[in-house]
PDB file of N, CA and C in Angstrom:
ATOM      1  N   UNK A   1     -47.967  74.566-103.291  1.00  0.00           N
ATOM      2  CA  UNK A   1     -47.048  75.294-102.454  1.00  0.00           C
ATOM      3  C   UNK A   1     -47.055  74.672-101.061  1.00  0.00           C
ATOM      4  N   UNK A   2     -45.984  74.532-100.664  1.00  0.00           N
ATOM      5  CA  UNK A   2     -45.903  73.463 -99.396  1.00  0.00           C
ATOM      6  C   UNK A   2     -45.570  74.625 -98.412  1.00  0.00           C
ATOM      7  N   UNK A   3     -46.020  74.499 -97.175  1.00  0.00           N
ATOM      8  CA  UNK A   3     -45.576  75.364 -96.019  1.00  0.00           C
ATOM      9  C   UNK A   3     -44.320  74.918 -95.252  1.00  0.00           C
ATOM     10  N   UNK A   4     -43.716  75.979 -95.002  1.00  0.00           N
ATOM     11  CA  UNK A   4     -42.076  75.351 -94.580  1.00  0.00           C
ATOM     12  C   UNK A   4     -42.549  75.564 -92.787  1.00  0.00           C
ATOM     13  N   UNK A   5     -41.307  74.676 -92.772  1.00  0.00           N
ATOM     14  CA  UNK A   5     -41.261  73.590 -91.397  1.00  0.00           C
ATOM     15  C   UNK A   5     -41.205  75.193 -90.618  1.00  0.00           C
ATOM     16  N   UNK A   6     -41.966  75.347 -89.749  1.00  0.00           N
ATOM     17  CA  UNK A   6     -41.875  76.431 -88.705  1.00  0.00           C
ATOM     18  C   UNK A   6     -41.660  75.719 -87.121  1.00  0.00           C
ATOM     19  N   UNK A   7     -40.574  74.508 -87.433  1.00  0.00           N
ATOM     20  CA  UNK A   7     -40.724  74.058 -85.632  1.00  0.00           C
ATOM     21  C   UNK A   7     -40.055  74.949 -84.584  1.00  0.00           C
ATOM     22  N   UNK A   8     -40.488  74.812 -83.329  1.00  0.00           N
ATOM     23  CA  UNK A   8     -39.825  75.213 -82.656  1.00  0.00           C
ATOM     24  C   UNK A   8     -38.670  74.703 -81.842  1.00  0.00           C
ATOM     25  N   UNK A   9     -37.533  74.913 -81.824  1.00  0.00           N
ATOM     26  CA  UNK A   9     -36.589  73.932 -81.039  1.00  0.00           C
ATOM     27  C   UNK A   9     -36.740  74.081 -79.619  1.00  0.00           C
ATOM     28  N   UNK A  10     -36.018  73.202 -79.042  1.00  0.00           N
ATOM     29  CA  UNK A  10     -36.086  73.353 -77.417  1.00  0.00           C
ATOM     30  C   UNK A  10     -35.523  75.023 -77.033  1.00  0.00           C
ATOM     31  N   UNK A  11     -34.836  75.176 -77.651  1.00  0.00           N
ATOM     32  CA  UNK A  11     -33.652  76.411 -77.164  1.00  0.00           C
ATOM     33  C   UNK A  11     -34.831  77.605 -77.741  1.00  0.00           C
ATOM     34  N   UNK A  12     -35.178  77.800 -78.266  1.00  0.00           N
ATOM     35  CA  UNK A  12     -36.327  79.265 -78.813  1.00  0.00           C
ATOM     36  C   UNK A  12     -37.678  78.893 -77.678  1.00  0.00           C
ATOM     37  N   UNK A  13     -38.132  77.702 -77.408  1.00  0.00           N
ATOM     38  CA  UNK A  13     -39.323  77.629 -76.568  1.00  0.00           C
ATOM     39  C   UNK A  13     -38.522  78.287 -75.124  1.00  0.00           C
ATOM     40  N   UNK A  14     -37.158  77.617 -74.460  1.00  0.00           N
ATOM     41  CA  UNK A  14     -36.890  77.954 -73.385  1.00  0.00           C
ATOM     42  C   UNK A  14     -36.362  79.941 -72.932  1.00  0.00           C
ATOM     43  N   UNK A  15     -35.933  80.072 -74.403  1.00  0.00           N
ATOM     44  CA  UNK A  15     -35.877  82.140 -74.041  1.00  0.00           C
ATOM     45  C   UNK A  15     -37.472  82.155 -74.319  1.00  0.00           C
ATOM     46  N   UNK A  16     -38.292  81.852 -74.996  1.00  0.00           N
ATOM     47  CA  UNK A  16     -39.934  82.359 -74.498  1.00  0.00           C
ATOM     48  C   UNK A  16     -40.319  82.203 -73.122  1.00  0.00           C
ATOM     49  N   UNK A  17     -39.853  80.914 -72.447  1.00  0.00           N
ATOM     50  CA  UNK A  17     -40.413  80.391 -71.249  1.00  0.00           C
ATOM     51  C   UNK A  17     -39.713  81.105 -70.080  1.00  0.00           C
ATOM     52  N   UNK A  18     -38.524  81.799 -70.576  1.00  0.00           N
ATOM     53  CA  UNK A  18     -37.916  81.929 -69.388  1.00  0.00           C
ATOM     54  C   UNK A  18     -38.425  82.750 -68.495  1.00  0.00           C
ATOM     55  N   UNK A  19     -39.222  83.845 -68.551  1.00  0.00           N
ATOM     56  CA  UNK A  19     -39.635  84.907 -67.578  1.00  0.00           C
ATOM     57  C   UNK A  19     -40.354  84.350 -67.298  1.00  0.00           C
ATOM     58  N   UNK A  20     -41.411  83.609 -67.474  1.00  0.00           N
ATOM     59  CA  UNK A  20     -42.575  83.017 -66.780  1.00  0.00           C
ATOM     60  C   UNK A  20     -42.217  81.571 -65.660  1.00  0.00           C
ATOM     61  N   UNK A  21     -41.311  80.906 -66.272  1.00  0.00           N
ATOM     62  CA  UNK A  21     -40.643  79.829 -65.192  1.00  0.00           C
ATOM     63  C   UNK A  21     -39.632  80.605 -64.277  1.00  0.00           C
ATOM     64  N   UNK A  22     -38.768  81.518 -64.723  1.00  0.00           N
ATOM     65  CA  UNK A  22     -38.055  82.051 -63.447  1.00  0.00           C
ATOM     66  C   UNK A  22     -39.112  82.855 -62.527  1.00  0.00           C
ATOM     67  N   UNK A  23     -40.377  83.417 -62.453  1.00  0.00           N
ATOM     68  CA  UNK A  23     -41.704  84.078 -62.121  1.00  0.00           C
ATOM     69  C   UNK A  23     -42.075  83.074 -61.305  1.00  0.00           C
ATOM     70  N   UNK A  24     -42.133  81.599 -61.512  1.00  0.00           N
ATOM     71  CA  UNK A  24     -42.770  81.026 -60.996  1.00  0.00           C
ATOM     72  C   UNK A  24     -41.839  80.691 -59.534  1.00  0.00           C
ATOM     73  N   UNK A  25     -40.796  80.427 -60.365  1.00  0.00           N
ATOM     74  CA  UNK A  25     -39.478  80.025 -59.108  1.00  0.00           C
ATOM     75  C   UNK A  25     -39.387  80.635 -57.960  1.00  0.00           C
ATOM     76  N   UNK A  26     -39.705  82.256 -58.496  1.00  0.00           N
ATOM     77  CA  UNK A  26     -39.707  83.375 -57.686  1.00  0.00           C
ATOM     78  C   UNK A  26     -40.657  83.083 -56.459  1.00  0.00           C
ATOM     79  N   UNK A  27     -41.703  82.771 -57.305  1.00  0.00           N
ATOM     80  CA  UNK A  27     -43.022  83.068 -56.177  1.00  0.00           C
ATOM     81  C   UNK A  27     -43.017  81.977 -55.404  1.00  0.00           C
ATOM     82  N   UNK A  28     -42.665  80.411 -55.920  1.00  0.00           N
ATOM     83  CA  UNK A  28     -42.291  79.339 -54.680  1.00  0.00           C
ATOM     84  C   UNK A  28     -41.064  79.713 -53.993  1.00  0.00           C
ATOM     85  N   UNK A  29     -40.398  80.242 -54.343  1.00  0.00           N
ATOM     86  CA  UNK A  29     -39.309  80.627 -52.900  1.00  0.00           C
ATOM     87  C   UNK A  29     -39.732  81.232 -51.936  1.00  0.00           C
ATOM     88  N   UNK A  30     -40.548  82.166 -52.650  1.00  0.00           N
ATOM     89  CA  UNK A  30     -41.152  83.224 -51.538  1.00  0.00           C
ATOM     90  C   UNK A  30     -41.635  82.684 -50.725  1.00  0.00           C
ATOM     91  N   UNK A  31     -42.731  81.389 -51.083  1.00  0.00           N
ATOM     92  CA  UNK A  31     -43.925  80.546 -50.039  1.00  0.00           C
ATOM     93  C   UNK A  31     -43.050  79.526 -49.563  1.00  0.00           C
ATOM     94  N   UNK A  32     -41.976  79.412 -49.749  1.00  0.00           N
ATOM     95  CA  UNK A  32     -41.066  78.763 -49.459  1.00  0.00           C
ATOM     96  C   UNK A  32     -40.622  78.883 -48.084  1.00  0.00           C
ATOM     97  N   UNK A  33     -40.256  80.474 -48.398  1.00  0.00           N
ATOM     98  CA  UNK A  33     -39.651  80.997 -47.335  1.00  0.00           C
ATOM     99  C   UNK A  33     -41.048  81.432 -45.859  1.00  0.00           C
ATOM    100  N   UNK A  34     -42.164  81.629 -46.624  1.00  0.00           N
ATOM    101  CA  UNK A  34     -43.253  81.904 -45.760  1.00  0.00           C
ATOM    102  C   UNK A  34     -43.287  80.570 -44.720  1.00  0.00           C
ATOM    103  N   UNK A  35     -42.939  79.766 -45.489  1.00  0.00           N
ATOM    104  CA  UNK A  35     -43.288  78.247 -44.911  1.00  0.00           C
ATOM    105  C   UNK A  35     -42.276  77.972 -43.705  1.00  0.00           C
ATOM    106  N   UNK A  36     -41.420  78.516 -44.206  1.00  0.00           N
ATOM    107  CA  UNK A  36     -39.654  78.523 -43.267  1.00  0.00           C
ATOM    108  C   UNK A  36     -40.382  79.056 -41.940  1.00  0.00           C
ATOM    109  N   UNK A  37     -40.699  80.574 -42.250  1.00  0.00           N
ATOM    110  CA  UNK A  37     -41.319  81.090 -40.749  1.00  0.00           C
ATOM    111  C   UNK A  37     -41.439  79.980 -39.806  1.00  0.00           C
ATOM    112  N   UNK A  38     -42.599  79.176 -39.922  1.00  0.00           N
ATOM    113  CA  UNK A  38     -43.602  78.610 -39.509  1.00  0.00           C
ATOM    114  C   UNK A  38     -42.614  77.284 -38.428  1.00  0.00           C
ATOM    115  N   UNK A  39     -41.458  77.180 -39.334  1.00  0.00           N
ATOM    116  CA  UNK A  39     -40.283  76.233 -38.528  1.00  0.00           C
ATOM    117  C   UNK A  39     -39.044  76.912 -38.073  1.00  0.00           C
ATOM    118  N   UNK A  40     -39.336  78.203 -38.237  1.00  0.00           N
ATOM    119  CA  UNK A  40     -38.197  78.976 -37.217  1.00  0.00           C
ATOM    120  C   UNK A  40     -37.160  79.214 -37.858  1.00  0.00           C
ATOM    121  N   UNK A  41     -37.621  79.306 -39.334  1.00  0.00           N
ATOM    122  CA  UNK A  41     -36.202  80.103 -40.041  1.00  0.00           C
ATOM    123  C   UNK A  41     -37.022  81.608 -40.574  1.00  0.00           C
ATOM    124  N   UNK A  42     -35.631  82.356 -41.082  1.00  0.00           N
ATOM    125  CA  UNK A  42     -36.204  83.840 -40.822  1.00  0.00           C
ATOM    126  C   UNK A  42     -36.913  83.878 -42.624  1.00  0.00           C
ATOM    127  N   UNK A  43     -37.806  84.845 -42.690  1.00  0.00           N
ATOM    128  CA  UNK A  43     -38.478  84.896 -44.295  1.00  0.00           C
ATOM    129  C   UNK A  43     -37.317  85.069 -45.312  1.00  0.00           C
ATOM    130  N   UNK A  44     -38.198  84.949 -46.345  1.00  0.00           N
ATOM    131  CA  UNK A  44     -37.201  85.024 -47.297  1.00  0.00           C
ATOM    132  C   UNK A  44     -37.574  86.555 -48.124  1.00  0.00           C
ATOM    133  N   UNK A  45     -37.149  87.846 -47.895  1.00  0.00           N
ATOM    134  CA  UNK A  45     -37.795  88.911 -48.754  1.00  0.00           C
ATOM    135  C   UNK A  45     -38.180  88.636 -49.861  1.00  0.00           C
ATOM    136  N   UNK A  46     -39.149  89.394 -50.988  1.00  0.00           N
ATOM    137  CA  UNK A  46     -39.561  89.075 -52.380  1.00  0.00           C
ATOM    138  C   UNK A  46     -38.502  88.772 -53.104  1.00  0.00           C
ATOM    139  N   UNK A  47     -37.693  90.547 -52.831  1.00  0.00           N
ATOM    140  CA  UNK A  47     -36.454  90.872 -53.762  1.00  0.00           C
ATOM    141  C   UNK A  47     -35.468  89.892 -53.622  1.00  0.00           C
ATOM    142  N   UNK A  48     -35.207  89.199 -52.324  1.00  0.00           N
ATOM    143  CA  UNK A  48     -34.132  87.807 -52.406  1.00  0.00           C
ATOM    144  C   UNK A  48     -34.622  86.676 -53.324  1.00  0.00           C
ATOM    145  N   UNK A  49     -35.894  86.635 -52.959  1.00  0.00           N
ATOM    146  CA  UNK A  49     -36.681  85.581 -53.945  1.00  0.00           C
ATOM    147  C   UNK A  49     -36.518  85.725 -55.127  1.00  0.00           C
ATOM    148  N   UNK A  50     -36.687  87.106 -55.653  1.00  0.00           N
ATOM    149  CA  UNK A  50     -36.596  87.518 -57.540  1.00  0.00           C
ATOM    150  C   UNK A  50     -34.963  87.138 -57.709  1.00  0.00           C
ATOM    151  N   UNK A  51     -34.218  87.740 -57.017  1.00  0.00           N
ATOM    152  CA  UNK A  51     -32.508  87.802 -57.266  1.00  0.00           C
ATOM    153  C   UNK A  51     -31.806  85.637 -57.382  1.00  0.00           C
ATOM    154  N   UNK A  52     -32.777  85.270 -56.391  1.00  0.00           N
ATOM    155  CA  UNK A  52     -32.239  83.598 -56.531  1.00  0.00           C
ATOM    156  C   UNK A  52     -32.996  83.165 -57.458  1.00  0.00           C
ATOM    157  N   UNK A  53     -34.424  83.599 -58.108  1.00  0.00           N
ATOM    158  CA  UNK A  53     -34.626  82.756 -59.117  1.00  0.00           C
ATOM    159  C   UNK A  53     -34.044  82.741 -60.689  1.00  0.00           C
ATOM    160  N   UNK A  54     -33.055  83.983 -60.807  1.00  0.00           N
ATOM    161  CA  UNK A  54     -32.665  84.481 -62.305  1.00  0.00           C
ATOM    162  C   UNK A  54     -31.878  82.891 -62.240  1.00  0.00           C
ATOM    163  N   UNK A  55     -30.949  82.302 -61.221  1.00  0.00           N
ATOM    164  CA  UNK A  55     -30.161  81.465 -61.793  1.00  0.00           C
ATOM    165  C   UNK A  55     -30.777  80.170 -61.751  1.00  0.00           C
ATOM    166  N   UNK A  56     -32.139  79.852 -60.768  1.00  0.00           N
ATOM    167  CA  UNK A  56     -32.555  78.404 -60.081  1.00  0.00           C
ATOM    168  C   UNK A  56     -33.631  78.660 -61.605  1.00  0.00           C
ATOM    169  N   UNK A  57     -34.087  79.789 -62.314  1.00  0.00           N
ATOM    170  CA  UNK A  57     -34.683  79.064 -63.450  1.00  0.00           C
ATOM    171  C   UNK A  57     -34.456  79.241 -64.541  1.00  0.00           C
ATOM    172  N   UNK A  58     -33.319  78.380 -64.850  1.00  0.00           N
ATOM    173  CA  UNK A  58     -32.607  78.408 -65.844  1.00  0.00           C
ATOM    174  C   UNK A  58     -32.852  76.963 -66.104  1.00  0.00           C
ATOM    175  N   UNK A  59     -32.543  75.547 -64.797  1.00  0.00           N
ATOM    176  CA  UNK A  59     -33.037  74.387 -65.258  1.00  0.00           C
ATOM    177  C   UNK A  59     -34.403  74.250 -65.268  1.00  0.00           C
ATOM    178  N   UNK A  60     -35.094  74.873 -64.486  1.00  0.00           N
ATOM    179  CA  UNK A  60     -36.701  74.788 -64.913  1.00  0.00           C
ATOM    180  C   UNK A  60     -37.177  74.961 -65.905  1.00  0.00           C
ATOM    181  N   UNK A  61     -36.641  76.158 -66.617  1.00  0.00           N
ATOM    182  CA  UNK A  61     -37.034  76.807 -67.664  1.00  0.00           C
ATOM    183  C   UNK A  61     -36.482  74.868 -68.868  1.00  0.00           C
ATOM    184  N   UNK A  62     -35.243  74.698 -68.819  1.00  0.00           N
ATOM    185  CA  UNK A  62     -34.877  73.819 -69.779  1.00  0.00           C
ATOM    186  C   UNK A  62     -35.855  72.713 -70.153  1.00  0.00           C
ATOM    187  N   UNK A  63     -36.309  72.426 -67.919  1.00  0.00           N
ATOM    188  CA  UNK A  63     -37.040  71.331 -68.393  1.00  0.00           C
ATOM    189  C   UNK A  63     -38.462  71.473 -69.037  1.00  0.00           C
ATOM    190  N   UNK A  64     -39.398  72.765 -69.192  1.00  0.00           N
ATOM    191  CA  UNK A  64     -40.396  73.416 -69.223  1.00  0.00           C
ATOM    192  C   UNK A  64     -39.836  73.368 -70.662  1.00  0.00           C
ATOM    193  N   UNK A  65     -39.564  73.751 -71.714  1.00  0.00           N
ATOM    194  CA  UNK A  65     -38.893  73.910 -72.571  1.00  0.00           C
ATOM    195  C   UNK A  65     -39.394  72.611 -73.290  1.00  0.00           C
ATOM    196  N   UNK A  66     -38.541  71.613 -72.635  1.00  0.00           N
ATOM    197  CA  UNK A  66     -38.310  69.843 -72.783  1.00  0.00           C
ATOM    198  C   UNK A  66     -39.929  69.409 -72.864  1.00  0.00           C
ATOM    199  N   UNK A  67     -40.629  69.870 -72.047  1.00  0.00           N
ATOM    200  CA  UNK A  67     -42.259  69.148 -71.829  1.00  0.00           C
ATOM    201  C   UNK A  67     -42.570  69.960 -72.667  1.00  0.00           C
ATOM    202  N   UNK A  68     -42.691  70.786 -73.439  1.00  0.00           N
ATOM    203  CA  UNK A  68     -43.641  71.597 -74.260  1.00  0.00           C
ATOM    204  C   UNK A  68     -43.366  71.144 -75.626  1.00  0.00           C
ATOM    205  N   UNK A  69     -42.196  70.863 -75.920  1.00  0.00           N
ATOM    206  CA  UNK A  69     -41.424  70.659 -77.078  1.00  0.00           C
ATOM    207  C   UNK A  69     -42.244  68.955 -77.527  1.00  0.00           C
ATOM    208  N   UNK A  70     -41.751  68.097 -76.244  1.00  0.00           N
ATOM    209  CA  UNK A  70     -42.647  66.859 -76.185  1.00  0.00           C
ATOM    210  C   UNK A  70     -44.383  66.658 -76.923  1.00  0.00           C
ATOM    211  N   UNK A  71     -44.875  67.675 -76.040  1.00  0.00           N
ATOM    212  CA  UNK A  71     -46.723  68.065 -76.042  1.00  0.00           C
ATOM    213  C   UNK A  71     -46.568  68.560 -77.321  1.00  0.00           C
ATOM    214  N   UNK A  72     -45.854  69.742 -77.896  1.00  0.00           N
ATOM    215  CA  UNK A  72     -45.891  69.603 -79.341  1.00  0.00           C
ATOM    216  C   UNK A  72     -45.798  68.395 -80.470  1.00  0.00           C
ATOM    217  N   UNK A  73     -44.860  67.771 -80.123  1.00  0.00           N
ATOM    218  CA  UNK A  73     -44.160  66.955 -81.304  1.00  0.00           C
ATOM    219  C   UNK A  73     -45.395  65.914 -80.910  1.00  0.00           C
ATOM    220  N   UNK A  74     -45.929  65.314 -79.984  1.00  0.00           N
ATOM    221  CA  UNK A  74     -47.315  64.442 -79.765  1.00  0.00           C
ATOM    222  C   UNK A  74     -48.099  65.149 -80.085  1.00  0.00           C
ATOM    223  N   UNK A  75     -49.021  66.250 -80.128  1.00  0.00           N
ATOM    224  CA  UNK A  75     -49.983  66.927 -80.857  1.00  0.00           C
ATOM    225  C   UNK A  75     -49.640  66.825 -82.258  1.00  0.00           C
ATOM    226  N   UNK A  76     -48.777  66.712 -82.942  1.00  0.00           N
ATOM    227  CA  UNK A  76     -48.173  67.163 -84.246  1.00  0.00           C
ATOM    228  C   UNK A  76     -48.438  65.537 -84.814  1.00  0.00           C
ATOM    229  N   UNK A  77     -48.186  64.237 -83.861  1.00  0.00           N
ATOM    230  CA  UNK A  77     -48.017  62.734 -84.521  1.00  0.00           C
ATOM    231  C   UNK A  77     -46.586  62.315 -84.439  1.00  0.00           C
ATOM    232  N   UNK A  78     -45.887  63.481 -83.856  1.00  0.00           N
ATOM    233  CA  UNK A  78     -44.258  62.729 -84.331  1.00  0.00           C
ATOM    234  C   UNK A  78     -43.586  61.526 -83.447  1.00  0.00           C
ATOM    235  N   UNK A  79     -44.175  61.867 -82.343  1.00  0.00           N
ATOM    236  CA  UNK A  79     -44.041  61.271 -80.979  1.00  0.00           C
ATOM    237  C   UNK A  79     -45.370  60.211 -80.221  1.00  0.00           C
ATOM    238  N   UNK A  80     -45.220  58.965 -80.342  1.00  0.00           N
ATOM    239  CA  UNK A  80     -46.194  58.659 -79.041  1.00  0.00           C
ATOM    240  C   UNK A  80     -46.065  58.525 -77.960  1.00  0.00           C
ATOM    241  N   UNK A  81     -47.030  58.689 -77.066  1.00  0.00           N
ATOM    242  CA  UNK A  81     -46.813  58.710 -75.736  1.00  0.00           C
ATOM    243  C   UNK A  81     -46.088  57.548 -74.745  1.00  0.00           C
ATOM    244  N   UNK A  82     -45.802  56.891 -75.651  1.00  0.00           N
ATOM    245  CA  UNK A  82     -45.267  55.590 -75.573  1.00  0.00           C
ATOM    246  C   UNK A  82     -43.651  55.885 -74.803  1.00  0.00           C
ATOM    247  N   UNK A  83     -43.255  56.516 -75.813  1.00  0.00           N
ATOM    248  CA  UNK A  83     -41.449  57.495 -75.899  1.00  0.00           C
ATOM    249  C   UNK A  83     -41.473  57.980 -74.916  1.00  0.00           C
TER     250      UNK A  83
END
């Protein structure tokens, strides 16, 4: 009995990834914006931070997606690091 192919595609890893890469987006805007202070622009609130990252991690998430998918298919043999 052979076990069927359970891969994951890019597109199913990136809706898993997405709350945690738009999370992350979130929280560098924020230090982002902390950082702004420091050169005389005004902060950036959390809630502005949460509201700009729904759309800024959408390519993060793709490319997060893209590297995991990679680290799989090289853990797996399909890929060398070569590619």
């Amino acid at each position: 009995m052979t076990q069927p192919e359970t891969s994951w595609s890019v597109r199913k890893l990136a809706i898993v990834l997405y709350p945690f890469t738009a999370g992350a987006v979130a929280i560098n805007l924020f230090l982002l914006g902390l950082i702004g202070i420091a050169l005389g622009f005004p902060a950036i609130p959390p809630v502005t931070a949460i509201w700009l990252s729904l759309p800024l991690g959408l390519p993060a998430t793709w490319w997060a997606a893209k590297w995991v998918r990679g680290l799989m298919d090289e853990a797996e043999g399909k890929r060398t690091s070569a590619n």
